[in-house]
N, C-alpha and C. Protein backbone atom coordinates (compact mmCIF):
# COMPACT_ATOMS: atom_id res chain seq x y z
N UNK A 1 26.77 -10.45 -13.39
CA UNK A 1 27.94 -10.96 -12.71
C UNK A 1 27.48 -11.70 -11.46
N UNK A 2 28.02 -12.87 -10.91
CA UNK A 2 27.51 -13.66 -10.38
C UNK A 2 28.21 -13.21 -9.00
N UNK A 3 28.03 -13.60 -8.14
CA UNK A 3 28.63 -13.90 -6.40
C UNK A 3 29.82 -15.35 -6.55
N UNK A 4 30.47 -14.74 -5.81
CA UNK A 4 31.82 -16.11 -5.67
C UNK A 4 31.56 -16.68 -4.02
N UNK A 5 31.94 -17.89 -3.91
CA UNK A 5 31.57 -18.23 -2.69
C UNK A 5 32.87 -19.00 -2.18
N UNK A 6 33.25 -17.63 -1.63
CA UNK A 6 34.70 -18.70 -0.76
C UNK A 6 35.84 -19.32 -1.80
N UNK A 7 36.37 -20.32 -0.59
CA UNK A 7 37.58 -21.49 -1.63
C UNK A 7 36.85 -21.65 -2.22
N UNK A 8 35.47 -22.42 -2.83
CA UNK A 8 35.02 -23.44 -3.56
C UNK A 8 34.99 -23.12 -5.18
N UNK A 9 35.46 -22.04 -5.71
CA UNK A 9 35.15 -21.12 -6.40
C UNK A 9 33.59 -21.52 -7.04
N UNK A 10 32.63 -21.36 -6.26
CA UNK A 10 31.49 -21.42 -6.80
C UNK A 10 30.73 -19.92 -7.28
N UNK A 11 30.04 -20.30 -8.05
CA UNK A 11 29.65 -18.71 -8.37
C UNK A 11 28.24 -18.72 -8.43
N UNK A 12 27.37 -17.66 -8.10
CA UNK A 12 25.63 -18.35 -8.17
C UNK A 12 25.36 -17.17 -8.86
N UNK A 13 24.54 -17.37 -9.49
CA UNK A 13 23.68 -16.37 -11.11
C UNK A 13 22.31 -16.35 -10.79
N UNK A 14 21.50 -15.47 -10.11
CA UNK A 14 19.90 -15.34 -10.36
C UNK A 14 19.80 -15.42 -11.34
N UNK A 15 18.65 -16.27 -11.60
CA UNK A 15 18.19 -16.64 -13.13
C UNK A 15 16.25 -15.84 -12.73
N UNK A 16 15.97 -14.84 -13.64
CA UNK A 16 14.58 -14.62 -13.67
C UNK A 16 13.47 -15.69 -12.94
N UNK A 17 12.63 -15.84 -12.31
CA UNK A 17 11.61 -16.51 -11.77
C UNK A 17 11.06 -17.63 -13.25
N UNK A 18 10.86 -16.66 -14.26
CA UNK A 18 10.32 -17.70 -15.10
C UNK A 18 11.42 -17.32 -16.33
N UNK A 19 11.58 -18.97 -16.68
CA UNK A 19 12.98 -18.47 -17.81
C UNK A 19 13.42 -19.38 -18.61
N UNK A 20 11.80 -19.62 -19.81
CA UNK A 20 12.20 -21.56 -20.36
C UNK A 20 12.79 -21.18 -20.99
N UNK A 21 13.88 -20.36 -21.87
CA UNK A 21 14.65 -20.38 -22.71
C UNK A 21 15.95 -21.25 -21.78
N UNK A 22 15.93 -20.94 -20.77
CA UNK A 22 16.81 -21.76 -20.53
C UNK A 22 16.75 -23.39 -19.70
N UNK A 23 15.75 -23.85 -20.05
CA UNK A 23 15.11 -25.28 -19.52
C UNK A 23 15.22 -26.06 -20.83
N UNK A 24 15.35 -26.80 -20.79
CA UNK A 24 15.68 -27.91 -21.83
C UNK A 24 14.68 -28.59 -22.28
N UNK A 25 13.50 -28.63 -21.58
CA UNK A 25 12.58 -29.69 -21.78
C UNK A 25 11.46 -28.81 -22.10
N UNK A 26 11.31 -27.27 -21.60
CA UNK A 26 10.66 -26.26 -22.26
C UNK A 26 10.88 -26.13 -23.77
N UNK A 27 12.02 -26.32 -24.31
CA UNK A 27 12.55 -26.28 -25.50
C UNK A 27 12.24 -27.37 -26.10
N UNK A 28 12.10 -28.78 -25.92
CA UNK A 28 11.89 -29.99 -26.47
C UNK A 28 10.72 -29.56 -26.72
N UNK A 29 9.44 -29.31 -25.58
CA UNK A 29 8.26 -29.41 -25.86
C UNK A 29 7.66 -28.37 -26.58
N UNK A 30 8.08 -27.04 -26.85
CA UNK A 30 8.00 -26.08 -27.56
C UNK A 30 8.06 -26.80 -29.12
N UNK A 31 9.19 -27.30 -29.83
CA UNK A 31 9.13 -28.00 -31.44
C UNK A 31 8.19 -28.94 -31.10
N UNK A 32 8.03 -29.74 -30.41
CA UNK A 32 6.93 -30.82 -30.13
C UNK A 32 5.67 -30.00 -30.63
N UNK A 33 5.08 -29.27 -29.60
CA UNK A 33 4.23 -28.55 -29.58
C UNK A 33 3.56 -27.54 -31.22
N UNK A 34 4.60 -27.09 -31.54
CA UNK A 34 4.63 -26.32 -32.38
C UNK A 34 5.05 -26.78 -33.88
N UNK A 35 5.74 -27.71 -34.16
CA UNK A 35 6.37 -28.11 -35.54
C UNK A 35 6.26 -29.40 -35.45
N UNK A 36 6.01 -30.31 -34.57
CA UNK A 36 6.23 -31.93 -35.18
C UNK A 36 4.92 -32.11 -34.96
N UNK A 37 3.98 -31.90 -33.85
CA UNK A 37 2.08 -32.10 -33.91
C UNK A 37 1.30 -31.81 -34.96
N UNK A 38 0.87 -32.36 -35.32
CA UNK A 38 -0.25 -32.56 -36.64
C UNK A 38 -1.69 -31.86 -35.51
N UNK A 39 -2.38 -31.14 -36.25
CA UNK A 39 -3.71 -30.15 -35.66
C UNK A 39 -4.63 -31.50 -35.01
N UNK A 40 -4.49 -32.60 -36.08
CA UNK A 40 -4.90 -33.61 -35.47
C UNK A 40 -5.16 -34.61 -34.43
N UNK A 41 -3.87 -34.33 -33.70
CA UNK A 41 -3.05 -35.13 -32.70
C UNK A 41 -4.07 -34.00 -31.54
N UNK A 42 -4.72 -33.40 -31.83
CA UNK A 42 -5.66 -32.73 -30.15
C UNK A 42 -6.96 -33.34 -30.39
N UNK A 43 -7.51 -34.13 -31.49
CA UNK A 43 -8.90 -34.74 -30.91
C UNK A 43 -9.16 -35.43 -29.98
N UNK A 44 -8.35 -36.23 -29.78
CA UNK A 44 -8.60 -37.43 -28.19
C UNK A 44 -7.35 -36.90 -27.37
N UNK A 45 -7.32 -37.17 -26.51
CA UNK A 45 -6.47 -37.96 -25.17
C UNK A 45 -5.87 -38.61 -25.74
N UNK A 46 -6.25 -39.67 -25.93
CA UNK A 46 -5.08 -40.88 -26.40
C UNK A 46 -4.94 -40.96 -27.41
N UNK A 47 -5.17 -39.69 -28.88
CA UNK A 47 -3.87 -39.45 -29.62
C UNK A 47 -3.35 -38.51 -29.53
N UNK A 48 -3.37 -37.62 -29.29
CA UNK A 48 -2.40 -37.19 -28.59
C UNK A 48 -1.62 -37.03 -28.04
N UNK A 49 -1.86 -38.07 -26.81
CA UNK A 49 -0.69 -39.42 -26.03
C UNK A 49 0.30 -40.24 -26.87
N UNK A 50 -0.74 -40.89 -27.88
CA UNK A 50 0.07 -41.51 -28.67
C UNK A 50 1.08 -40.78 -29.54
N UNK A 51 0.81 -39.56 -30.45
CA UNK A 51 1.70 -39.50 -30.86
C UNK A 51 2.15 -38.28 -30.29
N UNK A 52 2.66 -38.13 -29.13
CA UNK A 52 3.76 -37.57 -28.33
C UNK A 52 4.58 -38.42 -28.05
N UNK A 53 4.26 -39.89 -27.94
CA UNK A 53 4.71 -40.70 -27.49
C UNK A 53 5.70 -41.18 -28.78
N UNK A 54 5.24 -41.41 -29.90
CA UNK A 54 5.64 -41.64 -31.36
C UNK A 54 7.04 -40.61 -31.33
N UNK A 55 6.66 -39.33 -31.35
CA UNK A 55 7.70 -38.32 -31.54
C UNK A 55 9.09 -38.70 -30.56
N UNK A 56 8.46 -38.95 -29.17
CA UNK A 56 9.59 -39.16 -28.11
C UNK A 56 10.47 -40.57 -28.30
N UNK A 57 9.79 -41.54 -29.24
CA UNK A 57 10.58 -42.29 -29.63
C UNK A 57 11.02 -42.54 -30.47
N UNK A 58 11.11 -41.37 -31.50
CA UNK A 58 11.83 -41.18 -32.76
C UNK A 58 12.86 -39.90 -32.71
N UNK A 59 13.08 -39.72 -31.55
CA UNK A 59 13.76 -38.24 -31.12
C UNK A 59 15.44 -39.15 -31.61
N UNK A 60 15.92 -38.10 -32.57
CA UNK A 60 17.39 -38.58 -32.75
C UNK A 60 17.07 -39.44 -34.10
N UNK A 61 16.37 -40.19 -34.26
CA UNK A 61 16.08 -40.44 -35.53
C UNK A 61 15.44 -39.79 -36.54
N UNK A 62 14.43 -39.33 -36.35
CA UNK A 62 13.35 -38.47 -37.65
C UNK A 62 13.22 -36.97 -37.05
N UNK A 63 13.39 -37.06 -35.43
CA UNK A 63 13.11 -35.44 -35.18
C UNK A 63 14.33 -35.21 -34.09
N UNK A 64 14.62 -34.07 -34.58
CA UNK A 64 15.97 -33.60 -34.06
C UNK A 64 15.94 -32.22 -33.80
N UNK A 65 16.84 -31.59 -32.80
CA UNK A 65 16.67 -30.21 -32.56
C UNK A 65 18.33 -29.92 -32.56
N UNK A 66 18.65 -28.83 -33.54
CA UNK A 66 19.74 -28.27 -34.12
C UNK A 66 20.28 -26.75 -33.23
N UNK A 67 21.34 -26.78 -32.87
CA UNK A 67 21.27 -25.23 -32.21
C UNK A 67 22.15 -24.77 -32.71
N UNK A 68 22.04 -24.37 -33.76
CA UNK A 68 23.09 -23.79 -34.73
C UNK A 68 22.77 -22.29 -35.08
């Protein structure tokens, strides 16, 4: 249960120190990381780069994240 603050009805929620379930971009890079990288994509720097880069611009077209 959160704190209310005054008229404003604002309410503030401690969130744990560390807490990527709820970060968005922890979550992007998690399927990145884990389901769209080929074992391949860690020999160089720059593929790796590249196809992170590939993925981030096919996001919504070929790779998608469902929260169903």
């Amino acid at each position: 249960m959160g704190l209310w603050a005054g008229q404003y009805n604002l309410e503030v929620r401690y969130l744990p120190s560390y807490s990527p379930e709820l970060n968005a971009i922890e979550i992007l890079w998690r399927k990145i990381k884990y389901e769209w990288l080929s074992i391949s994509a860690y020999e160089t720097y720059s593929k790796l780069k590249k196809e992170v880069e590939t993925i981030l611009d096919n996001y919504h077209s070929k790779y998608e994240i469902t929260f169903s």
